[in-house]
PDB file of N, CA and C in Angstrom:
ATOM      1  N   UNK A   1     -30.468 -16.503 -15.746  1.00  0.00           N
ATOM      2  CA  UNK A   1     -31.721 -16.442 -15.039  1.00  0.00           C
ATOM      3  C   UNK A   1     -31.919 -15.067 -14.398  1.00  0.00           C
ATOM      4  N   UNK A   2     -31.116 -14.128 -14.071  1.00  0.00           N
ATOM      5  CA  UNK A   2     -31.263 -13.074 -13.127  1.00  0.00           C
ATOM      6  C   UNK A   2     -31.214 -12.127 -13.900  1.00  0.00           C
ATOM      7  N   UNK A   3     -30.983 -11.857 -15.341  1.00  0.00           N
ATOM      8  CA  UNK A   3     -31.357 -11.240 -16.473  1.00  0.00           C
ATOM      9  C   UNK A   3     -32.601 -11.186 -16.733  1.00  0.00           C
ATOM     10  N   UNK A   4     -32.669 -12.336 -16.768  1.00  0.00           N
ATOM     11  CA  UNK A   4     -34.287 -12.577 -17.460  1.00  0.00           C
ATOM     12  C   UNK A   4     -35.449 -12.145 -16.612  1.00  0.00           C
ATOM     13  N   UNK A   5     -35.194 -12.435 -15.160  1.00  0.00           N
ATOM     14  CA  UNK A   5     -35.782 -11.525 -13.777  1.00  0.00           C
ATOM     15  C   UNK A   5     -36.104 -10.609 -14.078  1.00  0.00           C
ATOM     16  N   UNK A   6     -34.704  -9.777 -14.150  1.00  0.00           N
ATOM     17  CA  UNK A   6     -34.458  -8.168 -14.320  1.00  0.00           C
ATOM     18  C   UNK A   6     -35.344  -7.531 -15.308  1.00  0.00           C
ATOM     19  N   UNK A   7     -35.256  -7.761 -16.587  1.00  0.00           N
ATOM     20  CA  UNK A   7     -35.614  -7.685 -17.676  1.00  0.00           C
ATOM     21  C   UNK A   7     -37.605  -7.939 -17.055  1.00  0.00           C
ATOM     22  N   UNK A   8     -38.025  -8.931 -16.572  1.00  0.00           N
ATOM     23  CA  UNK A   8     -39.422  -8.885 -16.205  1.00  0.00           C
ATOM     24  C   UNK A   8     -39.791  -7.836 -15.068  1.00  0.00           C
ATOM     25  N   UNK A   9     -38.911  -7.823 -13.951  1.00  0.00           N
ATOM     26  CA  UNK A   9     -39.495  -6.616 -13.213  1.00  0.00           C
ATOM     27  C   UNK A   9     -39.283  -5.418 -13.889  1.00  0.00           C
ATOM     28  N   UNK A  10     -38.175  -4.728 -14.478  1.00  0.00           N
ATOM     29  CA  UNK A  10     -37.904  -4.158 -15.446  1.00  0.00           C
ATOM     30  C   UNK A  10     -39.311  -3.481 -16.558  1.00  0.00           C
ATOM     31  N   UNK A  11     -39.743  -4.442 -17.080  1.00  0.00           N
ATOM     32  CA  UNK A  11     -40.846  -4.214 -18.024  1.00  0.00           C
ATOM     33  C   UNK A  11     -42.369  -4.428 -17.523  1.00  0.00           C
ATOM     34  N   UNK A  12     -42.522  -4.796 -16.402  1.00  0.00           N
ATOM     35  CA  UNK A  12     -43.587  -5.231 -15.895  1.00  0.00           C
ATOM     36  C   UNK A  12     -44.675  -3.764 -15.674  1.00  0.00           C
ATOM     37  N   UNK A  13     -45.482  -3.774 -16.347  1.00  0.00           N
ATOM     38  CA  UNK A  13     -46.545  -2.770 -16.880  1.00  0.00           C
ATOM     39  C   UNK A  13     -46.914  -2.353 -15.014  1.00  0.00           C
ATOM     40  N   UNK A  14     -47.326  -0.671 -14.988  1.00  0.00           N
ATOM     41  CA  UNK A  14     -47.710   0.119 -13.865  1.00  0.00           C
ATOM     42  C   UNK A  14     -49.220  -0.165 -13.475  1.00  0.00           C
ATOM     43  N   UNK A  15     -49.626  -1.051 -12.782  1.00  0.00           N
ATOM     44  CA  UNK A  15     -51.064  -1.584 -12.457  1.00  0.00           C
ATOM     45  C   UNK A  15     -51.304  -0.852 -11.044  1.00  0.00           C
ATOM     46  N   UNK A  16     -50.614  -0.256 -10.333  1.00  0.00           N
ATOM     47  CA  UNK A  16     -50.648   0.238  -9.224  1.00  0.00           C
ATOM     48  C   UNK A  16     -50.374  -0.625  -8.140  1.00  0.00           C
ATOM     49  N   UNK A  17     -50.730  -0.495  -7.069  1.00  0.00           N
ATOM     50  CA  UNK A  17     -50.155  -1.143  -5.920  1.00  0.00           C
ATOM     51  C   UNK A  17     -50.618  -2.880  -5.945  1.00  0.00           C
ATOM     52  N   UNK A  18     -49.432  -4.099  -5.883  1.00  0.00           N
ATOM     53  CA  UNK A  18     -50.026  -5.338  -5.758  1.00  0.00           C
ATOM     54  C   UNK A  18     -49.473  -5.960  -4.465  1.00  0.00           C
ATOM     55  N   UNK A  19     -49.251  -7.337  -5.009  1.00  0.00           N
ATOM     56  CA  UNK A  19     -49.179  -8.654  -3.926  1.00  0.00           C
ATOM     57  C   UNK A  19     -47.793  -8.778  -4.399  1.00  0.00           C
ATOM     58  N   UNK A  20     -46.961  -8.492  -5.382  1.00  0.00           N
ATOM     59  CA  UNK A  20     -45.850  -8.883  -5.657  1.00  0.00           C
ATOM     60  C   UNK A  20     -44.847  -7.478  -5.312  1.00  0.00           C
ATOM     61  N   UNK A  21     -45.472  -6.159  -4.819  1.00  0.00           N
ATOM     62  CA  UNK A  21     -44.281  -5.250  -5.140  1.00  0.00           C
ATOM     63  C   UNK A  21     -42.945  -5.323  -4.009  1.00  0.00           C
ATOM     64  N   UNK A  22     -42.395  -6.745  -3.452  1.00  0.00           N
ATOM     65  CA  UNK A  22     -41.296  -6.980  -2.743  1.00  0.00           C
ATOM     66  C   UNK A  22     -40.487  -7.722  -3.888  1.00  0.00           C
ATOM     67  N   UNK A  23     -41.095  -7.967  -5.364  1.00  0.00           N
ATOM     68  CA  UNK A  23     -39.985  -8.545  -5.888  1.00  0.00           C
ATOM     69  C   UNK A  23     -38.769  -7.867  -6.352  1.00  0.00           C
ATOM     70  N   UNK A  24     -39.173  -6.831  -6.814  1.00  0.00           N
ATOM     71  CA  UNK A  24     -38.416  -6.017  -7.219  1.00  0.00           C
ATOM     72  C   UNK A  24     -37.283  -5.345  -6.452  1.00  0.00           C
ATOM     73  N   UNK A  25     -37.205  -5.446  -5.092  1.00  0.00           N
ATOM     74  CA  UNK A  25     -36.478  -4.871  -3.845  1.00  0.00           C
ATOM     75  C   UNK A  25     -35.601  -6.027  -3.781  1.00  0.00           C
ATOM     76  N   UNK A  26     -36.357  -7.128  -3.944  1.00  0.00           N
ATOM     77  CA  UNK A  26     -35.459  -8.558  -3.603  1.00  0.00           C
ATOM     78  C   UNK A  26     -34.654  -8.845  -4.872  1.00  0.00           C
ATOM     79  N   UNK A  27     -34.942  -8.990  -5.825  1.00  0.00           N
ATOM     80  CA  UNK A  27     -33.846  -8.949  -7.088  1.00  0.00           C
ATOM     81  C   UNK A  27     -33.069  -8.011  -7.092  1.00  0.00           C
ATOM     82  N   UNK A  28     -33.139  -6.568  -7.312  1.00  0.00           N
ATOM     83  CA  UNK A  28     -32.227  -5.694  -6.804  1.00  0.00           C
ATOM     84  C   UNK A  28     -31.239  -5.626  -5.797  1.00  0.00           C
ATOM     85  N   UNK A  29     -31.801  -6.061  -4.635  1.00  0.00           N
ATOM     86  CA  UNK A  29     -31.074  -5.989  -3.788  1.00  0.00           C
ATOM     87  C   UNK A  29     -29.981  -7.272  -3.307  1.00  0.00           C
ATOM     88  N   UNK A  30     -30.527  -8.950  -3.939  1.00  0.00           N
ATOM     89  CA  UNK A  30     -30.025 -10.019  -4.205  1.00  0.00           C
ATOM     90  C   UNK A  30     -28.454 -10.116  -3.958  1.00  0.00           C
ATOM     91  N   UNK A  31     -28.129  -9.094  -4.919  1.00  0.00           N
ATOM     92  CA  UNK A  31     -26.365  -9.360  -4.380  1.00  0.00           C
ATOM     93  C   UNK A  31     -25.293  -7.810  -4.250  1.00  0.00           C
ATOM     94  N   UNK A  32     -26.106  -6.644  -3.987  1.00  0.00           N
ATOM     95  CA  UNK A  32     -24.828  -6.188  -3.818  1.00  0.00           C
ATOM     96  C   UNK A  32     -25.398  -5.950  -1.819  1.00  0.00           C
ATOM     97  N   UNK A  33     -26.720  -6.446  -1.203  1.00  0.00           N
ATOM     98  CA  UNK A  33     -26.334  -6.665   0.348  1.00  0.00           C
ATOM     99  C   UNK A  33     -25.454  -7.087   0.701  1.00  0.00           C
ATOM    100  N   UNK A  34     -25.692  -8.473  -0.191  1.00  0.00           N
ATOM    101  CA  UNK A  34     -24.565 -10.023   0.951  1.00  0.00           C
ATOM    102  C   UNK A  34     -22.906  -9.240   0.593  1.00  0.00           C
ATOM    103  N   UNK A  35     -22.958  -8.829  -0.620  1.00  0.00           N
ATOM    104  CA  UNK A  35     -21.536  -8.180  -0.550  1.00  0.00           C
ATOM    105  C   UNK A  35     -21.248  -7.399  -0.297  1.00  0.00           C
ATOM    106  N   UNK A  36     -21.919  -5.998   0.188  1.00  0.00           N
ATOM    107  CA  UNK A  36     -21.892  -5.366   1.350  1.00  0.00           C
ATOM    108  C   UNK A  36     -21.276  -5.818   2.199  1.00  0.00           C
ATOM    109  N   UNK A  37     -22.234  -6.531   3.041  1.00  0.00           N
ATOM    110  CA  UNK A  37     -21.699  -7.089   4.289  1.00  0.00           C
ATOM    111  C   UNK A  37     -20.479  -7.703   4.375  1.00  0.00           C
ATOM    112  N   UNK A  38     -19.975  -8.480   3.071  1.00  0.00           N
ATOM    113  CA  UNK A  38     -19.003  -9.166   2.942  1.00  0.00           C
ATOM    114  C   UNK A  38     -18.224  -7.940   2.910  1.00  0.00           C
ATOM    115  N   UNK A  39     -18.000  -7.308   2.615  1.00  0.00           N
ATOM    116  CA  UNK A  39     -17.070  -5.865   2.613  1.00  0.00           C
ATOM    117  C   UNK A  39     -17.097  -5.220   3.899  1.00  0.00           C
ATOM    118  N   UNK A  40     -17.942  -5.003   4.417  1.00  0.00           N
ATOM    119  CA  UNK A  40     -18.147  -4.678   5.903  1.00  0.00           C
ATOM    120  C   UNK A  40     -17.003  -5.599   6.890  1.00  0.00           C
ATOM    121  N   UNK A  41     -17.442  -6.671   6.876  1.00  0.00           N
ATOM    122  CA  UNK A  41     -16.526  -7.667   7.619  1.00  0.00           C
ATOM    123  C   UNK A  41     -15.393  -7.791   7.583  1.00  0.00           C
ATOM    124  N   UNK A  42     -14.903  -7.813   6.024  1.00  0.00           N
ATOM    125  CA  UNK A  42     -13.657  -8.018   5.553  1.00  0.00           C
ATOM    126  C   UNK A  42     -12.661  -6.527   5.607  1.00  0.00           C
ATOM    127  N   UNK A  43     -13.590  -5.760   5.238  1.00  0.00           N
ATOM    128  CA  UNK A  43     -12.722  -4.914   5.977  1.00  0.00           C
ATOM    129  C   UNK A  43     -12.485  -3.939   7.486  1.00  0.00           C
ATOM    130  N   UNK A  44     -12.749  -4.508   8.129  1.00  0.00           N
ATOM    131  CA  UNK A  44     -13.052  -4.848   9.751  1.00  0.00           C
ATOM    132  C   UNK A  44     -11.847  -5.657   9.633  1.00  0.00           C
ATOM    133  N   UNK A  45     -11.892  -6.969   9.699  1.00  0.00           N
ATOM    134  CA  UNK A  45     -10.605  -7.800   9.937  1.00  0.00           C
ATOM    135  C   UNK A  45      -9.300  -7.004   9.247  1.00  0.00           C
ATOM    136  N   UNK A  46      -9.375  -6.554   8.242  1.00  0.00           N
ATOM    137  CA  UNK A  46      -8.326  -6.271   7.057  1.00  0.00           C
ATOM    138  C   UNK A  46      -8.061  -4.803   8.451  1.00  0.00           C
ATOM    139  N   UNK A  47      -8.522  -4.284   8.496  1.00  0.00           N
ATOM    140  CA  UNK A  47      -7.893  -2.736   9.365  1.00  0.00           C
ATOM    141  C   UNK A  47      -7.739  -3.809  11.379  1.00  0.00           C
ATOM    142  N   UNK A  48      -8.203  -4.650  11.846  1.00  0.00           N
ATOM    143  CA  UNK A  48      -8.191  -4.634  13.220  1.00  0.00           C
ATOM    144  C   UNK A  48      -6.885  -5.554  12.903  1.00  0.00           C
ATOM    145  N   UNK A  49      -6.982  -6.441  12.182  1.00  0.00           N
ATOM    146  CA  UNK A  49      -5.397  -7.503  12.335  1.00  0.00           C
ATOM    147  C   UNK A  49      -4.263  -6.560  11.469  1.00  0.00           C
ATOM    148  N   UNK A  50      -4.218  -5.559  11.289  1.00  0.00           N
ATOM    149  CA  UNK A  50      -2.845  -5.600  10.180  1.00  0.00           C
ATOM    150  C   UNK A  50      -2.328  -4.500  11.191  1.00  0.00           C
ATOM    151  N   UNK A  51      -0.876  -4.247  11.071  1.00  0.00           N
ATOM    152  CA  UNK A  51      -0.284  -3.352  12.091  1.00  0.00           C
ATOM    153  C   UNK A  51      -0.510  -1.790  11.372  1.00  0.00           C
ATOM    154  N   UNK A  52       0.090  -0.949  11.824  1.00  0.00           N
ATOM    155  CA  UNK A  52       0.172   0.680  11.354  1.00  0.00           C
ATOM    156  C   UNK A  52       0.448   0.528  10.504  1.00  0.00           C
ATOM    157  N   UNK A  53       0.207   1.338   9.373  1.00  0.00           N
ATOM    158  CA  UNK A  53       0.684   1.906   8.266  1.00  0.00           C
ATOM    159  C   UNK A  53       0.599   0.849   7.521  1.00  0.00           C
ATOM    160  N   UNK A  54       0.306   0.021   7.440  1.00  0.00           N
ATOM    161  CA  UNK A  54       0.598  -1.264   6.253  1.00  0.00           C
ATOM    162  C   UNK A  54      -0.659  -1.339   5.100  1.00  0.00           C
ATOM    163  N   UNK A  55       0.141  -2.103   4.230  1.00  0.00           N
ATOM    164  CA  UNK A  55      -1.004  -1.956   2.931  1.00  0.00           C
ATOM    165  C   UNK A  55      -2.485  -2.531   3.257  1.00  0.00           C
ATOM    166  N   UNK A  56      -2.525  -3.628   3.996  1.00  0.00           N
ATOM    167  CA  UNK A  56      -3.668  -4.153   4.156  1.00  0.00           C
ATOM    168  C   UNK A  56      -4.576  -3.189   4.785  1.00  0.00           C
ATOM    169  N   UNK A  57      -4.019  -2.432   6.013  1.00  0.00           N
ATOM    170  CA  UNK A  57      -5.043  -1.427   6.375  1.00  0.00           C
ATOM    171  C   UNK A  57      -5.114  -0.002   5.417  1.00  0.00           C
ATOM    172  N   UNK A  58      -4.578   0.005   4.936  1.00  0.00           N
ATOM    173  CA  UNK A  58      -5.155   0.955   3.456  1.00  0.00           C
ATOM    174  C   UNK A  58      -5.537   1.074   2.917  1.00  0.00           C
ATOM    175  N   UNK A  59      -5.621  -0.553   2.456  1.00  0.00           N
ATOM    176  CA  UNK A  59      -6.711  -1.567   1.217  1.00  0.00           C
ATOM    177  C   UNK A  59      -8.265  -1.235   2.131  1.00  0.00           C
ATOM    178  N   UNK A  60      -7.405  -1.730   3.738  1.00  0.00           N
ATOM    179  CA  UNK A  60      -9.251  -1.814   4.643  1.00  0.00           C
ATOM    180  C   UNK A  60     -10.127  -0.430   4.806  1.00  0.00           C
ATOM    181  N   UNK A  61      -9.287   0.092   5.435  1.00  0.00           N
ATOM    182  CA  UNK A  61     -10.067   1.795   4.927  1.00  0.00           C
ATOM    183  C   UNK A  61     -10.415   2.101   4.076  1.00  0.00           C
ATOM    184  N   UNK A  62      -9.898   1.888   2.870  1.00  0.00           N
ATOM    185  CA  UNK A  62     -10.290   2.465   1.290  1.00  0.00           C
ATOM    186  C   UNK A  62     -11.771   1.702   1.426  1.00  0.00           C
ATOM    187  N   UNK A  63     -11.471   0.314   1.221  1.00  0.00           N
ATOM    188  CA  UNK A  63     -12.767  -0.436   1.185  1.00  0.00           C
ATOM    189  C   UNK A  63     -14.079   0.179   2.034  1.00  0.00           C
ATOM    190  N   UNK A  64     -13.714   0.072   3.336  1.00  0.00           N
ATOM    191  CA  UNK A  64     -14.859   0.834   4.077  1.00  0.00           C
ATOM    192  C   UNK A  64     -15.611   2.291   3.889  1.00  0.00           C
ATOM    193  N   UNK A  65     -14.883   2.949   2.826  1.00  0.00           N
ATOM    194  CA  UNK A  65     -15.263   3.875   2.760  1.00  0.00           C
ATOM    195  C   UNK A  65     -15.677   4.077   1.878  1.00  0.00           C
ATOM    196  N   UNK A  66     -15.279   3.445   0.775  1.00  0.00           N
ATOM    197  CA  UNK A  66     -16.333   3.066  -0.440  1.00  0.00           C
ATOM    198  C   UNK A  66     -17.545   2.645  -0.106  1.00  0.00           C
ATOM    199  N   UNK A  67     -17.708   1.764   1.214  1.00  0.00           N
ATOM    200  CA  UNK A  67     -18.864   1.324   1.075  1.00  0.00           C
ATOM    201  C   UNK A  67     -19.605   2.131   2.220  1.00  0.00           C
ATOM    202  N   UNK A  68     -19.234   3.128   2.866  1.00  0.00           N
ATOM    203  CA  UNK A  68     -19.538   4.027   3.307  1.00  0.00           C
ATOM    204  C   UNK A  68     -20.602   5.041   2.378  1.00  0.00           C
ATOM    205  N   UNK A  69     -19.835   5.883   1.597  1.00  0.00           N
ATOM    206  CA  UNK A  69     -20.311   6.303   0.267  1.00  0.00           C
ATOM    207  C   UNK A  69     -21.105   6.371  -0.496  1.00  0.00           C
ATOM    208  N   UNK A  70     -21.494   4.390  -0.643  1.00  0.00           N
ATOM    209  CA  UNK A  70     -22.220   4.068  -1.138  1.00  0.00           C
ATOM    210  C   UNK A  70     -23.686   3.748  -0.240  1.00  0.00           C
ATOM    211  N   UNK A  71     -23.704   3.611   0.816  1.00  0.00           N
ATOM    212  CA  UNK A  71     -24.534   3.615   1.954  1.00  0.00           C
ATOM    213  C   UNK A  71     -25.521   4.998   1.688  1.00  0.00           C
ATOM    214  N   UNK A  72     -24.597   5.841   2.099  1.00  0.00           N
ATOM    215  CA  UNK A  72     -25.047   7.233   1.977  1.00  0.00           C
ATOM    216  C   UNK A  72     -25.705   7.633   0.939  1.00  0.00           C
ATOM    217  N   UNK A  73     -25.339   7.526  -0.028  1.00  0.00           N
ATOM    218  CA  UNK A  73     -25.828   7.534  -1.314  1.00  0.00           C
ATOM    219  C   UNK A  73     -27.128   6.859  -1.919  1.00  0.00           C
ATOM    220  N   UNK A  74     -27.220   5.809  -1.326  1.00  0.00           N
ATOM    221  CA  UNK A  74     -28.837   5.212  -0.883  1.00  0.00           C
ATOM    222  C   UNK A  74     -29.495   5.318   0.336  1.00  0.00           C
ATOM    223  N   UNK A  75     -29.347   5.748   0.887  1.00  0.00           N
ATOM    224  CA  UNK A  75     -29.906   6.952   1.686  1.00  0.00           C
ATOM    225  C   UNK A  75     -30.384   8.407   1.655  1.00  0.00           C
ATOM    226  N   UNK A  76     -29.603   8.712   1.276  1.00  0.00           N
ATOM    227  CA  UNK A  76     -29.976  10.366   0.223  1.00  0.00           C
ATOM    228  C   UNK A  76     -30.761   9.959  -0.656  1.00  0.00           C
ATOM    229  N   UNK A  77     -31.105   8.772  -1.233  1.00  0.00           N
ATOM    230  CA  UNK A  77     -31.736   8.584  -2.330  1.00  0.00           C
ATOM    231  C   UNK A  77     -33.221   8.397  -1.940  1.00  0.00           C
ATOM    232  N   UNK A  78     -33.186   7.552  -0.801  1.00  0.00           N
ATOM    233  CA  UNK A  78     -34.725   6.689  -0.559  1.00  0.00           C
ATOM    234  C   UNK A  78     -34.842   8.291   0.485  1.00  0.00           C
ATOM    235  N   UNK A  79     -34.396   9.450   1.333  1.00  0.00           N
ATOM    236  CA  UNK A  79     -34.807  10.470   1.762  1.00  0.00           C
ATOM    237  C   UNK A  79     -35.475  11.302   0.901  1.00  0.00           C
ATOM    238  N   UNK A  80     -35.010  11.412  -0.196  1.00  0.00           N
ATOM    239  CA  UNK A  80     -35.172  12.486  -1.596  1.00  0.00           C
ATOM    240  C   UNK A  80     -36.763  11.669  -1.944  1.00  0.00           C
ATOM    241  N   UNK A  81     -36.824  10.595  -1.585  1.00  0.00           N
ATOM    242  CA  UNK A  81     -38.102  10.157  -2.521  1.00  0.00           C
ATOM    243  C   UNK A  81     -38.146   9.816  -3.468  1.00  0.00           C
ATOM    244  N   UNK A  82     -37.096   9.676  -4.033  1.00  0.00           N
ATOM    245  CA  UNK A  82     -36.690   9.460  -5.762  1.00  0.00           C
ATOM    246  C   UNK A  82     -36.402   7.944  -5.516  1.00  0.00           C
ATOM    247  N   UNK A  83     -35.849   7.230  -4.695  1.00  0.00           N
ATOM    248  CA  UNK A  83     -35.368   5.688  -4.251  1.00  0.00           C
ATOM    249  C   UNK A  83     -36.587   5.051  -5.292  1.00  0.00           C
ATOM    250  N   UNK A  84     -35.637   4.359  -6.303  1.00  0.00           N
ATOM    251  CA  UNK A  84     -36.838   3.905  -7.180  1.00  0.00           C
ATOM    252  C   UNK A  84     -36.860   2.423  -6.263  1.00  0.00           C
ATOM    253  N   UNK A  85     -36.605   1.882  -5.387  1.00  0.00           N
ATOM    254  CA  UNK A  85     -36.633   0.960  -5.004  1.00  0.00           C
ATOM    255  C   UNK A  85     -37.585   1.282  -3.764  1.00  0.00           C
ATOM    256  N   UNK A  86     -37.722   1.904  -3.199  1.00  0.00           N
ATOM    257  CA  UNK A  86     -38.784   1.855  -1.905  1.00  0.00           C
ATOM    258  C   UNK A  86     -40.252   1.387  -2.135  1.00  0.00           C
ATOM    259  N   UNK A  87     -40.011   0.145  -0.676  1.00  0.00           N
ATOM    260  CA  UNK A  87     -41.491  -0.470  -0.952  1.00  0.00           C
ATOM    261  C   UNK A  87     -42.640   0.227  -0.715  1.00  0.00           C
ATOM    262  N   UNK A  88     -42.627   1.324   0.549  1.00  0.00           N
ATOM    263  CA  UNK A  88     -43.854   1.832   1.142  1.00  0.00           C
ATOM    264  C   UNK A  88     -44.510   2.233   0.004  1.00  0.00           C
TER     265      UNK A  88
END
């Protein structure tokens, strides 16, 4: 089903501004937020519970900073104007 979405916002002909242009932000954005956040959290716990030096807080930093990265990186993107996803 989320193919077949894709594939329609995807191909959906340039009519100019409508009533639907939040779908496309919302399918896109559908699942790598919630797992964001799920990464956010998890690695929060993963670096505040594990002691010094240990693998888990290595794993947790790495993680956070990937998704650091990737933050930034859509940010620079929707600044540049190029953010093919921006609703305004």
């Amino acid at each position: 089903m989320r193919a077949s979405l894709l594939a329609a916002v995807l191909t959906r002909a340039d009519e100019g501004r409508g009533p639907r242009d939040w779908v496309a932000p919302a399918v896109f954005w559908s699942l790598p937020a919630p797992l964001g956040l799920a990464c956010l959290i998890l690695g929060i716990i993963a670096v505040v519970r594990s002691g010094s030096r240990t693998n888990a807080r290595v794993a947790g930093v790495l993680g956070l900073s990937v998704l650091a990265v990737q933050i930034v990186g859509i940010l620079v993107l929707v600044a540049n104007g190029g953010g093919f996803l921006m609703v305004w």
